[in-house]
Every structure is written in structure tokens, then in C-alpha cells.
N, C-alpha and C. Protein backbone atom coordinates (compact mmCIF):
# COMPACT_ATOMS: atom_id res chain seq x y z
N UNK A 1 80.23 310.12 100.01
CA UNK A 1 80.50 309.90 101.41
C UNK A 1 79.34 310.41 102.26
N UNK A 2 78.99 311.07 102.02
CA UNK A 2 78.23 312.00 102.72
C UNK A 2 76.28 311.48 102.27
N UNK A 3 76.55 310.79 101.57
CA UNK A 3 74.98 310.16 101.01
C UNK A 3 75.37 308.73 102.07
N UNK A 4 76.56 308.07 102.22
CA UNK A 4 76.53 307.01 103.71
C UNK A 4 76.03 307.58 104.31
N UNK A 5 76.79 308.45 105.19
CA UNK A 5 76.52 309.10 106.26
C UNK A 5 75.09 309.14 106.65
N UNK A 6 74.33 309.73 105.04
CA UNK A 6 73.07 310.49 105.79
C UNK A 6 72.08 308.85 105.41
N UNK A 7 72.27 308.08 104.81
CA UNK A 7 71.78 306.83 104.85
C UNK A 7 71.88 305.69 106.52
N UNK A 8 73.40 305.58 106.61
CA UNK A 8 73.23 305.10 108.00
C UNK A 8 72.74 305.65 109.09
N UNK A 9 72.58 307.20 109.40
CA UNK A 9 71.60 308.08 110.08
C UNK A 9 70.29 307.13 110.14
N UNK A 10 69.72 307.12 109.19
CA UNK A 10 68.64 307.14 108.76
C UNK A 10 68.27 305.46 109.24
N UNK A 11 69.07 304.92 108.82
CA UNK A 11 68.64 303.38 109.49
C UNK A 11 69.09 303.16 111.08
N UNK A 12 69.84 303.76 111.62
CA UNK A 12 70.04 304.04 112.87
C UNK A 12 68.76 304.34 113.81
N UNK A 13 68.31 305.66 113.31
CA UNK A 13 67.05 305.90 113.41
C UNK A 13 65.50 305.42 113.44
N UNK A 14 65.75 304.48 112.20
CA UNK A 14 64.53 303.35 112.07
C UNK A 14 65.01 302.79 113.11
N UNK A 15 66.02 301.96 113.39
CA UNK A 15 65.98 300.53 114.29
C UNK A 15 65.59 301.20 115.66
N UNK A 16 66.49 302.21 116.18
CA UNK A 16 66.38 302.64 117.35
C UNK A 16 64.34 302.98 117.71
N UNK A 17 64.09 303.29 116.53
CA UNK A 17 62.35 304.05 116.92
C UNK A 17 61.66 302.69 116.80
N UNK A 18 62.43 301.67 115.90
CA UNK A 18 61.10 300.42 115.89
C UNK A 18 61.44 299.53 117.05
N UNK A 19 63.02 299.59 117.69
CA UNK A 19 63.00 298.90 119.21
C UNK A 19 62.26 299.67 120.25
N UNK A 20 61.81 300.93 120.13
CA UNK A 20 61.52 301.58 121.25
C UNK A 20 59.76 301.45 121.47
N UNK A 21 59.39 301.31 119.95
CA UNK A 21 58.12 301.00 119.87
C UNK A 21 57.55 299.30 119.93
N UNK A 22 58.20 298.69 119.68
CA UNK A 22 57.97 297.19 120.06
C UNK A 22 57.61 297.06 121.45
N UNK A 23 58.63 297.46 122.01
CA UNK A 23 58.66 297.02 123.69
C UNK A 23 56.89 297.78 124.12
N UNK A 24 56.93 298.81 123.57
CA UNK A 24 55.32 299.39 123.79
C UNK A 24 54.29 298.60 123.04
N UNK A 25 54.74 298.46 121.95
CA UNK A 25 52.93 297.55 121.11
C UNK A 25 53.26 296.55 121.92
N UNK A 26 54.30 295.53 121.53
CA UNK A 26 53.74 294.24 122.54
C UNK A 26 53.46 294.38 123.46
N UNK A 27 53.88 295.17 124.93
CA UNK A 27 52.98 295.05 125.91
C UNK A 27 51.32 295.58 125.75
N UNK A 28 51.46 295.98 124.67
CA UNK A 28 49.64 296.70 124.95
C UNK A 28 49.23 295.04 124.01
N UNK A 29 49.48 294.89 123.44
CA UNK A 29 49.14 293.63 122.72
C UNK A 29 48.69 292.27 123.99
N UNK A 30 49.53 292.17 124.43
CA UNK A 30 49.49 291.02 125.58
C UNK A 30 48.97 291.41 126.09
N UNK A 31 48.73 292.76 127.04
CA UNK A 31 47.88 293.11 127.92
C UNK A 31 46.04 293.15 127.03
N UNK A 32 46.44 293.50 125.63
CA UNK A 32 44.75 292.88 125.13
C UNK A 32 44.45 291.81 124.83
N UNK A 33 45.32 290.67 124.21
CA UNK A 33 45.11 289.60 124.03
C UNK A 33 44.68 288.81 124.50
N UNK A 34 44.73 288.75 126.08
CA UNK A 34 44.42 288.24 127.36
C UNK A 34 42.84 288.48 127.44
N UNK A 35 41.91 289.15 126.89
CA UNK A 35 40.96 289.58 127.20
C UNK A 35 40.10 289.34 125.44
N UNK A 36 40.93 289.51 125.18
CA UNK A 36 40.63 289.53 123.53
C UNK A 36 40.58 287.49 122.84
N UNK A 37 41.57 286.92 123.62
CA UNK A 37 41.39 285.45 123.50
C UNK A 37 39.80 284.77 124.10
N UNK A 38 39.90 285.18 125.40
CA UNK A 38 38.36 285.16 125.83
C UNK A 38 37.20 285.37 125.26
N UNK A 39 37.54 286.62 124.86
CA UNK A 39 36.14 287.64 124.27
C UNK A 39 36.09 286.50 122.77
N UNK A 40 37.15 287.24 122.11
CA UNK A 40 36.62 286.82 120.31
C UNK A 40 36.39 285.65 120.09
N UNK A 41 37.83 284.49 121.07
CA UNK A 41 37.65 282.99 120.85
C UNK A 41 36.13 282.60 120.86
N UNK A 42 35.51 283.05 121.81
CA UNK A 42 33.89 282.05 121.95
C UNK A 42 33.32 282.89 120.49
N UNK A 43 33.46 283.99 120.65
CA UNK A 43 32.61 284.08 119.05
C UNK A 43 32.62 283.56 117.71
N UNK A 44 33.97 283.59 118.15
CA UNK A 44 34.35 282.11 116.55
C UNK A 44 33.37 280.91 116.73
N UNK A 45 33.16 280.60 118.00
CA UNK A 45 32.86 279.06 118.16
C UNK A 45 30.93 279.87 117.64
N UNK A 46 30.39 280.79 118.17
CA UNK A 46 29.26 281.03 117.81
C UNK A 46 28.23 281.14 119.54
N UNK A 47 29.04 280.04 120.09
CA UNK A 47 28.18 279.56 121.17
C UNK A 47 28.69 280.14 122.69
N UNK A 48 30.33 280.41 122.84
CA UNK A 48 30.87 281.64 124.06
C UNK A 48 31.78 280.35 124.52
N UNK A 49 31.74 279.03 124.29
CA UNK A 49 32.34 277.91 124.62
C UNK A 49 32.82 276.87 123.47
N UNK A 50 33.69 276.10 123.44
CA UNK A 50 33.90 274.84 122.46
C UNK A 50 33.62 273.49 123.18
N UNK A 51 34.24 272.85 122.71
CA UNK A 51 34.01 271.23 123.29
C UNK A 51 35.19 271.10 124.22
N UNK A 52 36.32 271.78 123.69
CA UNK A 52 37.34 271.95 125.17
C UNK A 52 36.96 272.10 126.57
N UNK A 53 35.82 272.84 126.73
CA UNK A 53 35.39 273.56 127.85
C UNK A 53 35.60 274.56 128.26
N UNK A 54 35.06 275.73 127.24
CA UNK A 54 35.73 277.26 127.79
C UNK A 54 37.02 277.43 126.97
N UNK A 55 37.60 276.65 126.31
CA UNK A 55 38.88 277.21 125.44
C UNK A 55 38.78 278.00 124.16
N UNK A 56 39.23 278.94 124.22
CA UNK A 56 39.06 279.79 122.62
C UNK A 56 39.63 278.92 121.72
N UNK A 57 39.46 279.38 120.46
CA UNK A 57 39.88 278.81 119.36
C UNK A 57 41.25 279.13 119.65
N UNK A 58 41.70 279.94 119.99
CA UNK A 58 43.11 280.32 119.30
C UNK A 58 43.42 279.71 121.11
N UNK A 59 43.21 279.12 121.79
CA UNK A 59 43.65 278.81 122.99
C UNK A 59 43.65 276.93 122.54
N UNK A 60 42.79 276.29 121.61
CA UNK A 60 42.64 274.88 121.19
C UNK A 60 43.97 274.61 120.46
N UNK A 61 44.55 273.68 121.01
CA UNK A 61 45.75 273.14 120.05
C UNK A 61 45.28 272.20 118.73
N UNK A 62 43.51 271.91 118.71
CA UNK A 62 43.47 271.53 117.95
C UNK A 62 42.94 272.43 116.63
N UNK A 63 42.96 273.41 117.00
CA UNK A 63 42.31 274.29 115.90
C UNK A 63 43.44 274.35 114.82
N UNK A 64 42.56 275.31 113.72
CA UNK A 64 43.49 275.57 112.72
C UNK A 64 44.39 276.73 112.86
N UNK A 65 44.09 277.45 114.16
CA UNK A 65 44.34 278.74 114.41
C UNK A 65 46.06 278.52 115.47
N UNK A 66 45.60 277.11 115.74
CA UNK A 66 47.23 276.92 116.59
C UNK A 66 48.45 277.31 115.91
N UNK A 67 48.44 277.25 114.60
CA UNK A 67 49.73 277.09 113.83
C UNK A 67 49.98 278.44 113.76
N UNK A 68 51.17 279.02 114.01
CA UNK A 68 51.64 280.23 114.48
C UNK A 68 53.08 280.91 113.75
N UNK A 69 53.40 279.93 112.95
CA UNK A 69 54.97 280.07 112.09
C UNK A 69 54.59 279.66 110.86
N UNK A 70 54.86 280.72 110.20
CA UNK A 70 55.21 280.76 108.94
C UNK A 70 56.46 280.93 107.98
N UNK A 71 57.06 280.12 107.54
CA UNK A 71 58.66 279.69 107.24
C UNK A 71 58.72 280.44 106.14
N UNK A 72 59.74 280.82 105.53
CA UNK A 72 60.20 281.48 104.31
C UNK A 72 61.55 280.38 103.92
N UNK A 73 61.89 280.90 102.86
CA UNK A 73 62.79 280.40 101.73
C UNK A 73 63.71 281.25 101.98
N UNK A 74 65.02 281.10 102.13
CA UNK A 74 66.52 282.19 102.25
C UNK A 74 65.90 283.19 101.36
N UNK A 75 66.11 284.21 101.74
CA UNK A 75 66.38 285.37 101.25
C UNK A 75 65.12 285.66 99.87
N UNK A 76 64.00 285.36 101.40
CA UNK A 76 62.75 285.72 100.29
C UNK A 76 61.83 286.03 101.38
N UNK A 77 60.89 286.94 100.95
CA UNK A 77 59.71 287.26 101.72
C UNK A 77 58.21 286.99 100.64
N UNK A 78 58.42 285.99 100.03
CA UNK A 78 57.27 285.25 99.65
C UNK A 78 56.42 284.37 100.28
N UNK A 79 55.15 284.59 101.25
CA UNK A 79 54.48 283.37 101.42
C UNK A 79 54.37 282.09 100.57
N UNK A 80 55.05 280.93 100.95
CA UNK A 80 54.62 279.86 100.55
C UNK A 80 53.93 279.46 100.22
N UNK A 81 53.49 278.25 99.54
CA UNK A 81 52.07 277.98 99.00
C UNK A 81 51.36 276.97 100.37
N UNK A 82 52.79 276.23 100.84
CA UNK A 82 51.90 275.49 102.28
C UNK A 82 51.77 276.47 103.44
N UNK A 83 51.65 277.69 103.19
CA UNK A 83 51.16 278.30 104.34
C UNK A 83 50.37 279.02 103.91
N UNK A 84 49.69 279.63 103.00
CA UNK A 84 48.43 280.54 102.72
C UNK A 84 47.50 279.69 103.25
N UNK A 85 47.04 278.77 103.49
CA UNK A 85 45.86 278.25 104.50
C UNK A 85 46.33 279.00 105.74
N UNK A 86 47.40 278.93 106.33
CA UNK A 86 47.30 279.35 107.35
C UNK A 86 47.21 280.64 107.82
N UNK A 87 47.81 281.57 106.59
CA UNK A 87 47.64 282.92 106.56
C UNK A 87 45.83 282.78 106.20
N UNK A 88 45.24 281.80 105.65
CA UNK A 88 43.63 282.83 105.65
C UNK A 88 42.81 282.29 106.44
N UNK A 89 43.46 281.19 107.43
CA UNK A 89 42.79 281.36 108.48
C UNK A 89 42.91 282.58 109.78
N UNK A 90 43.90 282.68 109.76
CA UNK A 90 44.11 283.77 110.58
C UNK A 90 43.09 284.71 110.25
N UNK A 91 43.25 285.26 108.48
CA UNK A 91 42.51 286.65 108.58
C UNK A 91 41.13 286.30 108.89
N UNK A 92 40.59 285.45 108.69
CA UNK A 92 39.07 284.90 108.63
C UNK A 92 38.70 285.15 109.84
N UNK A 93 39.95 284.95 110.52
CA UNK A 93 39.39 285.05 112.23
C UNK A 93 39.40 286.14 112.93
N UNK A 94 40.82 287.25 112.28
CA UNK A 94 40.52 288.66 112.78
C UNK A 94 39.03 289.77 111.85
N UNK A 95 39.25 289.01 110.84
CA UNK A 95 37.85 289.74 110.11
C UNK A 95 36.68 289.16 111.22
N UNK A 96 36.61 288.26 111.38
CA UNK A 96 35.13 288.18 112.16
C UNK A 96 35.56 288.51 113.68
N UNK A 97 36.36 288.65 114.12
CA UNK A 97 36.80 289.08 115.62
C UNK A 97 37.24 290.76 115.01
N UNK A 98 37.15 291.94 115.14
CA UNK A 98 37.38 292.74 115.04
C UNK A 98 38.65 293.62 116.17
N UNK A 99 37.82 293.49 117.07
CA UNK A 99 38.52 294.07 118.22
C UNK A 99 39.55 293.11 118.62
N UNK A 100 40.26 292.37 117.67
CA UNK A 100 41.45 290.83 117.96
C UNK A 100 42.95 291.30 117.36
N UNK A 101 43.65 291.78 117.64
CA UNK A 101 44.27 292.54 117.08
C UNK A 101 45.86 291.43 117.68
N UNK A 102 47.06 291.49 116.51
CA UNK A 102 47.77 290.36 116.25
C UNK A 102 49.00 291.33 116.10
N UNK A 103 50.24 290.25 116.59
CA UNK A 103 51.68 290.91 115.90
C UNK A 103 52.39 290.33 114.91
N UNK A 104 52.74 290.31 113.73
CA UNK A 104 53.33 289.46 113.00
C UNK A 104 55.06 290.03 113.37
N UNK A 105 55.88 288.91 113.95
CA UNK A 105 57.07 289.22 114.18
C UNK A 105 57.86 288.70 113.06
N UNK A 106 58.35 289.70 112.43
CA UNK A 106 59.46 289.11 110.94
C UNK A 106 60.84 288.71 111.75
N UNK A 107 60.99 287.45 111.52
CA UNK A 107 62.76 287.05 111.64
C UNK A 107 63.58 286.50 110.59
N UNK A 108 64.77 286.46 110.24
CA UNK A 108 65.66 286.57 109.35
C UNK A 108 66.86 285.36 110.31
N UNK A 109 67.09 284.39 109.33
CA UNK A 109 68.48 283.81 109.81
C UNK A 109 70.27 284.60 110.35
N UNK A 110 70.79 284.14 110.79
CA UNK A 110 72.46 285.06 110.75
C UNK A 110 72.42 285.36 109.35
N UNK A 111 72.70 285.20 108.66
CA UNK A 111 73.35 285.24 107.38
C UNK A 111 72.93 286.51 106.81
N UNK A 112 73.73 287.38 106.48
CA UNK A 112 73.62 288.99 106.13
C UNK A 112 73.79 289.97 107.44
N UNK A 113 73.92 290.94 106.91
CA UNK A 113 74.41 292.23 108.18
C UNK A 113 73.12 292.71 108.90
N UNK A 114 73.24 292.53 109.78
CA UNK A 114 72.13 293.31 110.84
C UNK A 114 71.11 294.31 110.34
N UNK A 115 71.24 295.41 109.35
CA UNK A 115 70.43 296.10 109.41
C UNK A 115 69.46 295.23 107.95
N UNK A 116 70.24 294.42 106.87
CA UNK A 116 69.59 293.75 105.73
C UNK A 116 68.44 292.68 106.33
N UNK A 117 69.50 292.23 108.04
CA UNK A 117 68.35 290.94 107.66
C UNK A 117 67.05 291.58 108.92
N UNK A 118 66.72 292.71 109.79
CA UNK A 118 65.73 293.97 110.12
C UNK A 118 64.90 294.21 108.54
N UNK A 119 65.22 294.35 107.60
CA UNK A 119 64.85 295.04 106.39
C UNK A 119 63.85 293.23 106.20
N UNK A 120 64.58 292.19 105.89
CA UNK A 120 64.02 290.96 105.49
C UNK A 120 62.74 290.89 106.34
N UNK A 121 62.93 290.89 107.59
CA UNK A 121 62.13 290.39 108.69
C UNK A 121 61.07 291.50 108.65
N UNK A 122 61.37 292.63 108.25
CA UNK A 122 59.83 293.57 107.96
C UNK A 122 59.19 292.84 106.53
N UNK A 123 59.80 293.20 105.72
CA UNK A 123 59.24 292.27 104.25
C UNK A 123 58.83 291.26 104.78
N UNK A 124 59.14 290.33 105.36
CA UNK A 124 58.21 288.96 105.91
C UNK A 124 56.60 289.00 106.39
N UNK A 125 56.92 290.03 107.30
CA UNK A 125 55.66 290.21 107.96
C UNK A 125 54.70 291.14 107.44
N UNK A 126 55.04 292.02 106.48
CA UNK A 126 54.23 292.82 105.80
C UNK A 126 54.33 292.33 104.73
N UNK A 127 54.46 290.65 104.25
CA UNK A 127 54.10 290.02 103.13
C UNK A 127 53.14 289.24 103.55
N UNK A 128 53.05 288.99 105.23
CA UNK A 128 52.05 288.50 105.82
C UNK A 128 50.62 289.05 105.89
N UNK A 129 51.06 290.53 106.38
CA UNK A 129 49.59 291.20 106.37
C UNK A 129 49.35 291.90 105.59
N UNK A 130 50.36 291.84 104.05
CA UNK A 130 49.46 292.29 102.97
C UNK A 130 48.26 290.98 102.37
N UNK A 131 48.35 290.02 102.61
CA UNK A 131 47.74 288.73 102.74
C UNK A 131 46.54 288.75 103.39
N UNK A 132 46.37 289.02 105.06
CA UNK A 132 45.75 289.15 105.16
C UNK A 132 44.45 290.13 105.67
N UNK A 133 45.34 291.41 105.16
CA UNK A 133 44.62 292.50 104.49
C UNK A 133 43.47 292.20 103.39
N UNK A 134 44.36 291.32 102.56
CA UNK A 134 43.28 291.14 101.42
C UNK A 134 42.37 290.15 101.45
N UNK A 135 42.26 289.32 102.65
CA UNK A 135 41.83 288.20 102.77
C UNK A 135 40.28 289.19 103.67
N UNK A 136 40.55 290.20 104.30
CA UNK A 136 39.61 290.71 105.23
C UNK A 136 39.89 291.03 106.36
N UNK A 137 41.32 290.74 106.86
CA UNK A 137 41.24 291.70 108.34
C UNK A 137 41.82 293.35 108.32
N UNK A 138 41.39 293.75 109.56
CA UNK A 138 41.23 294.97 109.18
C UNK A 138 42.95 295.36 109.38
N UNK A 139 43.71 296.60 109.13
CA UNK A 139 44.59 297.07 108.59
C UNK A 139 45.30 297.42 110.36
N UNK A 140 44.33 297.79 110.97
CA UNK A 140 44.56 298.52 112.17
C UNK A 140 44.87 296.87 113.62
N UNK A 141 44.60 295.90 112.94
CA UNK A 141 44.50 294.80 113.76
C UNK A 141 45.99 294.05 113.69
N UNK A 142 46.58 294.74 113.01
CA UNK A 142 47.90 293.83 112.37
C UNK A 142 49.01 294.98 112.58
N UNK A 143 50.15 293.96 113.43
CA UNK A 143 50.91 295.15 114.08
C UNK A 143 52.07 294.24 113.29
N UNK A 144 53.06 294.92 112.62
CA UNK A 144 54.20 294.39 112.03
C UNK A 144 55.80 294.68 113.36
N UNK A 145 56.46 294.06 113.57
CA UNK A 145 57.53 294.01 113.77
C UNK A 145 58.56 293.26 113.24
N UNK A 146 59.79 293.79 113.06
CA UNK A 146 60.86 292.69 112.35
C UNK A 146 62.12 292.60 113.89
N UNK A 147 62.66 291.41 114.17
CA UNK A 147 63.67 291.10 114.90
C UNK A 147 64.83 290.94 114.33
N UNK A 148 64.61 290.53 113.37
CA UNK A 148 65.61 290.32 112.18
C UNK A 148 66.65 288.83 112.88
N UNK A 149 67.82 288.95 113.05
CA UNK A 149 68.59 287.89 113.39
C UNK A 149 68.40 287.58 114.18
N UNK A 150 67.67 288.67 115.65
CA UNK A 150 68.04 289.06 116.94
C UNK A 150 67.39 287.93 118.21
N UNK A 151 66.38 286.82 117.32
CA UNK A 151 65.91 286.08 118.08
C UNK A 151 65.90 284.98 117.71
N UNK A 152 66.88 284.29 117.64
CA UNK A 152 66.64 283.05 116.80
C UNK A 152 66.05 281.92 117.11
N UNK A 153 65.27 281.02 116.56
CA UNK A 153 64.37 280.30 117.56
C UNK A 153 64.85 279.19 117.88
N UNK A 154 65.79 279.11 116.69
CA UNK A 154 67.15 277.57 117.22
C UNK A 154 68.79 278.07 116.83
N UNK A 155 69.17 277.99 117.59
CA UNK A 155 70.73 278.53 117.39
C UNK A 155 71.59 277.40 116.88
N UNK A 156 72.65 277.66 115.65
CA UNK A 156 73.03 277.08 115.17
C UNK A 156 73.54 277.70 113.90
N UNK A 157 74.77 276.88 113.01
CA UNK A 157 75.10 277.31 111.83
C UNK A 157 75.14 276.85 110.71
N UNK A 158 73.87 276.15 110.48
CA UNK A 158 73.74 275.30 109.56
C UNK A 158 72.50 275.36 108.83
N UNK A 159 71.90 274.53 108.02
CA UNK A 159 70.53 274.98 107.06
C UNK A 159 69.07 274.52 108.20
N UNK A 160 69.25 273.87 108.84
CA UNK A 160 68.78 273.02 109.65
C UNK A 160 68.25 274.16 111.04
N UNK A 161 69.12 275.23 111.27
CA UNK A 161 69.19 276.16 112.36
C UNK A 161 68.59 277.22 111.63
N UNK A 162 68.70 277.75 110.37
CA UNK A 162 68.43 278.61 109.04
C UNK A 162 67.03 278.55 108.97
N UNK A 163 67.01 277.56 108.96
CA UNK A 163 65.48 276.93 108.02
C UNK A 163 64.37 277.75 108.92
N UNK A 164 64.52 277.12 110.48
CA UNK A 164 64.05 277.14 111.58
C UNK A 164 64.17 278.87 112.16
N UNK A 165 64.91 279.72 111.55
CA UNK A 165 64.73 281.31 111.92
C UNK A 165 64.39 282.35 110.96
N UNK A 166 64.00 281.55 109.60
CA UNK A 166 63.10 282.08 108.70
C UNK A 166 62.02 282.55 108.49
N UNK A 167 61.33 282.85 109.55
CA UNK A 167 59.67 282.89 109.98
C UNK A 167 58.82 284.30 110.04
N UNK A 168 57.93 284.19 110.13
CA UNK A 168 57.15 284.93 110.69
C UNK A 168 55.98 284.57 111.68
N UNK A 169 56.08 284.90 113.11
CA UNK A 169 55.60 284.56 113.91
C UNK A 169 54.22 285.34 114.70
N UNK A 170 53.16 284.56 114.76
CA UNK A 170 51.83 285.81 115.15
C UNK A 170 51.44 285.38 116.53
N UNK A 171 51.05 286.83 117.12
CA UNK A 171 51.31 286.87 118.49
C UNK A 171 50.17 287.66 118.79
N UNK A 172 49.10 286.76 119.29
CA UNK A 172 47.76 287.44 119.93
C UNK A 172 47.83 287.67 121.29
């Protein structure tokens, strides 16, 4: 009884310190990104501009860098095989942008209890940036958060609504 107790403490604790710290990284995040899209985007290009006119890479919908969701399989935090392109473009781009620093947001469908599918949605995203850790970006550029159920990006109760809140989402 008393090993619950000191277990639900304990995850109480996590959620409460990783909601209190989200609301802080993302705003410092957005408040750099804004400056950091500017800055790093032209260095990707080499030249401070693209053919857009002044649009960063990660501001081009045609880049490779637009794609921003990365889907999972129920009740797995395995990158896919159709998304590791997209995980090594990303890192390619914070390795050569240094000062570009990213949030990978882990989300989890309804299905499981609140604190399991928090637990999924971290495994997501730190299956993300163990990826692209190893790909070359730096460790300190990659901010993990999990939402777990708490944001779903299509509401619904079906595989179709599921599919679609399986993700991991990166947020410059």
C-alpha cells in the first residue's frame, strides 16, 4: 500500500513540475525562435535569403523542413521508417544552425490512463531526439515535452482520430 502511495506521489510530482516547466521553455522557445528562424534560416540557404524572398527554410512550405509531425503506431514510441528522413533533416539543420533550438512535443491518443499515456508521449519525443542526437544536433537544442492525451489534434473515437494524436510534434 504504501509503495502506491509513495509511487503516485512521485508521478504527481513529475506532471505537476513538467506542466510548470513547459509553460516556461515554450515561452522562451517562441520568444527565440522568432529570431532564431531569421538568423539560422538564411544560413541554411548559405546566401541570408532563398528564392522565396527572405523566407527561412523552416519558414518555406516548400522545404523539407516544413514537415513537422511525426506519427507513431498505438502504443509504440518507435520512429517509423517513413519518417527518419524527416527526423534527419531536422537534425542536419539544428547541427548546422547551432544556436536553433526546437521542442519535440510527445502526444498519446485517449486510450490508456492519463499518467501512461504522459509516460508514452515522453518516450515519443525522446525517441525523437535520441535520433537526432545521433544524427548531430546538439543535446542542449532539443527540449522534450509530453502532453500526453491532453491535446488532441483531432477529436474523436475512432482509429481515424487515434491515428491523427499519435505524434510527435517540433516546435521552433
Amino acid at each position: 500500500m504504501s509503495i502506491r502511495l509513495v509511487l503516485f506521489m512521485f508521478l504527481a510530482l513529475f506532471v505537476f513540475g513538467c506542466s510548470k516547466e513547459t509553460k516556461e521553455e515554450t515561452a522562451a522557445v517562441e520568444d527565440h525562435s522568432a529570431t532564431a528562424s531569421r538568423d539560422t534560416g538564411a544560413q541554411a540557404h548559405g546566401t541570408g535569403e532563398n528564392a522565396q524572398g527572405g523566407r527561412s527554410a523552416l519558414d518555406d512550405p516548400n522545404s523539407p523542413l516544413a514537415t513537422r509531425v511525426i506519427y507513431f503506431e498505438f502504443d509504440s514510441s518507435e520512429v517509423l521508417p517513413q519518417y527518419r528522413s524527416v527526423v534527419e533533416v531536422h537534425a542536419r539543420y539544428l547541427a548546422s544552425n547551432p544556436s536553433t533550438v526546437v521542442t519535440l512535443e510527445g502526444h498519446a491518443d485517449e486510450r490508456g490512463s492519463r499518467e501512461y499515456n504522459l509516460a508514452l508521449g515522453e518516450r515519443r519525443a525522446n525517441a525523437v531526439k535520441s535520433q537526432m542526437t545521433l544524427l548531430g544536433a546538439g543535446d542542449r537544442q532539443i527540449k522534450v515535452v509530453s502532453y500526453g492525451e491532453e491535446r488532441p489534434a483531432l477529436e474523436g473515437h475512432d482509429e481515424a482520430a487515434w491515428s491523427k494524436n499519435r505524434r510527435v510534434e517540433l516546435r521552433y
